[in-house]
N, C-alpha and C. Protein backbone atom coordinates (compact mmCIF):
# COMPACT_ATOMS: atom_id res chain seq x y z
N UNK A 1 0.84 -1.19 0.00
CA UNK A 1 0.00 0.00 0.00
C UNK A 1 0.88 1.25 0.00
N UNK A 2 0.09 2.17 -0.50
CA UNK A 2 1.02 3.71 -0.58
C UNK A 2 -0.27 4.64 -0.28
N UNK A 3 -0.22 5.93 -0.09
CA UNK A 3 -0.73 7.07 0.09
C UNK A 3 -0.27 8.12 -1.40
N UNK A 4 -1.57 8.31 -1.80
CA UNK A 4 -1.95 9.07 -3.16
C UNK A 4 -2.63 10.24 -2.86
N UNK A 5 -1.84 11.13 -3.59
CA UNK A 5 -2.48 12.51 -3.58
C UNK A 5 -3.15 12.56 -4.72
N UNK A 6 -4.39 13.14 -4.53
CA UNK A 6 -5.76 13.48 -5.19
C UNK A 6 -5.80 15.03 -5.96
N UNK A 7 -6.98 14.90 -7.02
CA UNK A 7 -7.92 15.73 -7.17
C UNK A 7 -7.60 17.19 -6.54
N UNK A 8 -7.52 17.34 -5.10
CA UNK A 8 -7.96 18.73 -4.42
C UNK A 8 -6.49 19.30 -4.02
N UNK A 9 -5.32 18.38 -4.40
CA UNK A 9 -4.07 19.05 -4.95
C UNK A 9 -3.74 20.14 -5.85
N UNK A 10 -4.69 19.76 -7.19
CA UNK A 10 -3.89 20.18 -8.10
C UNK A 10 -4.04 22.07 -8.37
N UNK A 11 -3.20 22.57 -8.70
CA UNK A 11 -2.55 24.08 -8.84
C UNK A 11 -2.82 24.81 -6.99
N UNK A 12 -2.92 23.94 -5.63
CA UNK A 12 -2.93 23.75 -4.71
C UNK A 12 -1.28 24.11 -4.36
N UNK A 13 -0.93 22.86 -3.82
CA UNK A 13 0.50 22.65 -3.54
C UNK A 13 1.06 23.10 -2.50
N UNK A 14 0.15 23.06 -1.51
CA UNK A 14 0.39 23.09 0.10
C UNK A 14 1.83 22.89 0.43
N UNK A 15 2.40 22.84 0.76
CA UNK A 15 3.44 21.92 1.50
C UNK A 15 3.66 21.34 2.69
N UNK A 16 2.89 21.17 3.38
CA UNK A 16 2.32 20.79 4.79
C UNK A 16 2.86 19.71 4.45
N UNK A 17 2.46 18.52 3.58
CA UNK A 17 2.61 16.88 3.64
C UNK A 17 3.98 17.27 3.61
N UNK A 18 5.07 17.65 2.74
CA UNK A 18 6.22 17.67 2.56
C UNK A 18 7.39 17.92 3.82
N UNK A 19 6.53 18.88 4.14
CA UNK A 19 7.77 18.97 5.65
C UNK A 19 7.46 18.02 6.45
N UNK A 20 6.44 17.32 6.70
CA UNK A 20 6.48 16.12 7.40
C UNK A 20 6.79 14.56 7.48
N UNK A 21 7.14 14.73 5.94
CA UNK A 21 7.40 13.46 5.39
C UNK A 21 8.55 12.85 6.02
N UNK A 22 8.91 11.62 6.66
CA UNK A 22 10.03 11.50 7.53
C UNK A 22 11.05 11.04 6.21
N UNK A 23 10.71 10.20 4.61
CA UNK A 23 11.05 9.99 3.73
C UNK A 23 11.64 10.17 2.66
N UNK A 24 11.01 12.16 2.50
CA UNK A 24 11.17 12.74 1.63
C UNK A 24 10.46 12.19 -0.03
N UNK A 25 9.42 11.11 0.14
CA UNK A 25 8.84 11.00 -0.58
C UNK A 25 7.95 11.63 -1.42
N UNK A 26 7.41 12.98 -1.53
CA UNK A 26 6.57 13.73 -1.72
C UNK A 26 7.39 14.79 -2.34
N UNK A 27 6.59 14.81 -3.56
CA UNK A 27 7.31 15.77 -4.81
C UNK A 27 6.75 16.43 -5.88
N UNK A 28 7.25 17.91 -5.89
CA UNK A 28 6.27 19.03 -6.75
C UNK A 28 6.63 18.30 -8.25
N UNK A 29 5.60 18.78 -9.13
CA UNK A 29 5.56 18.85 -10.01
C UNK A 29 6.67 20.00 -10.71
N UNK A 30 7.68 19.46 -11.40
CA UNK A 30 9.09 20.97 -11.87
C UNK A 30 7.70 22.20 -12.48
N UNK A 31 7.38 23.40 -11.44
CA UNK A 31 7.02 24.54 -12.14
C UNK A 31 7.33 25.35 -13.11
N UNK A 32 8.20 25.27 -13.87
CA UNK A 32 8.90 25.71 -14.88
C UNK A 32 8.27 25.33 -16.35
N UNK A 33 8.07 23.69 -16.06
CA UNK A 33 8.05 22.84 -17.74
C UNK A 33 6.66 21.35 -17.17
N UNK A 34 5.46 21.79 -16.59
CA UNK A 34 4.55 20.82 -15.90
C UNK A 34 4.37 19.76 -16.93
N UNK A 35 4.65 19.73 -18.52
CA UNK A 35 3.80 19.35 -19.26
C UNK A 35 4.97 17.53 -19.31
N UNK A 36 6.14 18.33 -19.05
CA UNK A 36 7.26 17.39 -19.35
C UNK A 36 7.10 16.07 -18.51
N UNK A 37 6.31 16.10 -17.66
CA UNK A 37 5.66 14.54 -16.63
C UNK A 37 4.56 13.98 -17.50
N UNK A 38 4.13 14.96 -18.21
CA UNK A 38 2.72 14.69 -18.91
C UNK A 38 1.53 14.33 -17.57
N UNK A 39 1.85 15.62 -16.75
CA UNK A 39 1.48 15.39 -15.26
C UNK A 39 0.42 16.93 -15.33
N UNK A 40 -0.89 16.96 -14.25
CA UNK A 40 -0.91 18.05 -13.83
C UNK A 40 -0.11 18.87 -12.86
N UNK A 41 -0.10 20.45 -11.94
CA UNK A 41 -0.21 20.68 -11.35
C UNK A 41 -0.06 20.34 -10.21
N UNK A 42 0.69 19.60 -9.63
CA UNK A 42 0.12 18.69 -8.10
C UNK A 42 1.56 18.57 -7.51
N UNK A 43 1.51 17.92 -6.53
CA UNK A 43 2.46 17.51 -5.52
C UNK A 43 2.19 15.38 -5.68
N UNK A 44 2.95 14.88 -5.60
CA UNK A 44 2.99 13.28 -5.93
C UNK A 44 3.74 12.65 -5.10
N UNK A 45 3.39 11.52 -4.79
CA UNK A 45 3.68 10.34 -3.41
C UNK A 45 4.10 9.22 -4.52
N UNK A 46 5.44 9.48 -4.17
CA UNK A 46 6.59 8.09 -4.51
C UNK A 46 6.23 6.82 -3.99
N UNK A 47 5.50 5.75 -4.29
CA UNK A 47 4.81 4.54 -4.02
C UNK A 47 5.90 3.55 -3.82
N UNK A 48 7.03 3.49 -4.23
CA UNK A 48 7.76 2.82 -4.08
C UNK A 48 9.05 3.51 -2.56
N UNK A 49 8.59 4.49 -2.36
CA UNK A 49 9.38 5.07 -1.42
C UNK A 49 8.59 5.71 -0.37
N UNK A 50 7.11 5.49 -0.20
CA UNK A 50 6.63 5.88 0.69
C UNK A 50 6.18 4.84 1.60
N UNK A 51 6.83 4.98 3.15
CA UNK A 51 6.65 3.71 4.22
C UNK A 51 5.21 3.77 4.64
N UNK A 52 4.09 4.33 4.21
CA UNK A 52 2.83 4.12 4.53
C UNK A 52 2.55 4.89 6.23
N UNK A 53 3.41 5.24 6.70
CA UNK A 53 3.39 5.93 7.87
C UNK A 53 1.89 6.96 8.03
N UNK A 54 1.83 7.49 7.16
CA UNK A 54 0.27 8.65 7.25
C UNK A 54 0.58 9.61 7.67
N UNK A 55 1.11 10.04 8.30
CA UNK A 55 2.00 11.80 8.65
C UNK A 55 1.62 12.47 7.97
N UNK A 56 1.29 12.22 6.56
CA UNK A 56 1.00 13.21 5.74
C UNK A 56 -0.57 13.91 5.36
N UNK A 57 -1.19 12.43 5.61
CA UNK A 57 -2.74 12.54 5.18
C UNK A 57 -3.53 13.82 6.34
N UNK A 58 -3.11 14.21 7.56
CA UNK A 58 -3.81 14.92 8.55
C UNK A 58 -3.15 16.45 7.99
N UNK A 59 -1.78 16.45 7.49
CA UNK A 59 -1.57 17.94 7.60
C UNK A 59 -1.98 18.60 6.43
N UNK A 60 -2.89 17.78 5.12
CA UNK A 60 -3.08 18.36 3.99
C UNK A 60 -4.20 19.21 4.49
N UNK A 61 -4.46 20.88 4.06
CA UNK A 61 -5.69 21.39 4.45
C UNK A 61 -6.77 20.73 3.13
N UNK A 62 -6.62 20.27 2.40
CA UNK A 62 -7.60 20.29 1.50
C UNK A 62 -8.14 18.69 1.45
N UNK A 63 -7.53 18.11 2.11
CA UNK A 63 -8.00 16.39 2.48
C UNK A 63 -7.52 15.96 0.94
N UNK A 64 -6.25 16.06 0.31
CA UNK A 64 -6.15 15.20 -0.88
C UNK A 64 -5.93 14.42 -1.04
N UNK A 65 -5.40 13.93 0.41
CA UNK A 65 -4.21 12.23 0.36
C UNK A 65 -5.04 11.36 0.91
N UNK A 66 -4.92 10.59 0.56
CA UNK A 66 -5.79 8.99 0.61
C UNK A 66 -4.84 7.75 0.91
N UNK A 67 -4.77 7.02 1.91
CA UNK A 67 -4.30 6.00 1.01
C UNK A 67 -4.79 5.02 0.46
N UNK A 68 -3.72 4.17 -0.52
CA UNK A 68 -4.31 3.66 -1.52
C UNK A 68 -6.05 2.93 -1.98
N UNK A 69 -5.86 2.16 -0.37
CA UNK A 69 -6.82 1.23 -0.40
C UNK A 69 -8.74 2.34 -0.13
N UNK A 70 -8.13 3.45 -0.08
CA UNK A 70 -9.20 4.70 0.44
C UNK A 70 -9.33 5.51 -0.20
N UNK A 71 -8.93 5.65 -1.65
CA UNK A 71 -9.22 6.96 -2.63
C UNK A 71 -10.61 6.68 -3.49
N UNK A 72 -11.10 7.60 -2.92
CA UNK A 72 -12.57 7.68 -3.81
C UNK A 72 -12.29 7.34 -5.35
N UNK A 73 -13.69 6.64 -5.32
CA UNK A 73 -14.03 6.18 -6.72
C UNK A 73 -13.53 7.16 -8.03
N UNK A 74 -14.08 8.41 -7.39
CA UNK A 74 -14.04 9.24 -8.81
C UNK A 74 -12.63 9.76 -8.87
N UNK A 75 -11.59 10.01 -8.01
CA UNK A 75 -10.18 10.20 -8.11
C UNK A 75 -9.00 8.73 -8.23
N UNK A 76 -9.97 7.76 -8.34
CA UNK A 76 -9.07 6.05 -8.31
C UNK A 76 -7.95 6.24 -9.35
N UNK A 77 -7.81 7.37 -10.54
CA UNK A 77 -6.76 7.74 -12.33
C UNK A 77 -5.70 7.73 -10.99
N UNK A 78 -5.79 8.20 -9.89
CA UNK A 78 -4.73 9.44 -8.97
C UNK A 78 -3.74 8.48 -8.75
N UNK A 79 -4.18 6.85 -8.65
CA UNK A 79 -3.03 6.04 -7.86
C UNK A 79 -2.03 5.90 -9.24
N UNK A 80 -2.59 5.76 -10.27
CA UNK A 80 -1.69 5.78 -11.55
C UNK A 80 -1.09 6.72 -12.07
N UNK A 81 -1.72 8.12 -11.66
CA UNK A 81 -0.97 9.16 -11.75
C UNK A 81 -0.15 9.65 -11.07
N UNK A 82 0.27 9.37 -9.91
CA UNK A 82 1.46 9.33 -9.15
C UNK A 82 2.12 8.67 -9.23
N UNK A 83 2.01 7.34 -9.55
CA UNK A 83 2.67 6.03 -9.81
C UNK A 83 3.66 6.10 -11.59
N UNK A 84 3.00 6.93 -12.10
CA UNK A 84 3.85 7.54 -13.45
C UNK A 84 4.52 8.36 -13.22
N UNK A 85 4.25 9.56 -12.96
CA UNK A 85 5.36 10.92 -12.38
C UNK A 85 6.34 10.03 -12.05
N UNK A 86 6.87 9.32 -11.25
CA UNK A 86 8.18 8.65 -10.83
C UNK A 86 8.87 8.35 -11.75
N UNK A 87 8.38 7.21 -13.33
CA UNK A 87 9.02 6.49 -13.63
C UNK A 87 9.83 7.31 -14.41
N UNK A 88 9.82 9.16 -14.10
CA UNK A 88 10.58 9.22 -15.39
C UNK A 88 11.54 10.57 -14.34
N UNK A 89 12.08 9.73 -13.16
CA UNK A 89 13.18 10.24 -12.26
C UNK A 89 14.81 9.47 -12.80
């Protein structure tokens, strides 16, 4: 399991989850060139590098993070869309 940021991220970009991350898993979208992820707007949870801890899900103000097994139906694209942003680190 991993924790996915949602929907109520995007052109958002809190950084609350980020300073708490004990991992450093959690990562902006480069503001400069967004299109180059073929990503929106958002902040993204490294699935392969996030220990499932939850630290992050309470400090978002906008409730975007889910984890996996808990992301609403209509944001479910989100676990694949974070799960892509990575592969092209």
């Amino acid at each position: 399991m991993t924790y996915v940021i949602c929907e109520p991220c995007i052109d958002l970009k809190d950084n609350a989850c980020i300073d708490v991350c004990p991992v450093d898993c959690i990562q902006p979208n480069p503001v400069d060139n967004p299109d180059e992820y073929q990503s929106v707007n958002q902040l993204y949870i490294d699935p392969h590098e996030c220990i499932d801890c939850g630290v992050c899900e309470p400090e978002c103000p906008v409730e975007a993070i889910f984890m996996e097994e808990d992301v609403p139906d209509e944001w479910e694209h989100y676990t694949q869309i974070n799960a892509n942003f990575f592969r092209f680190d």
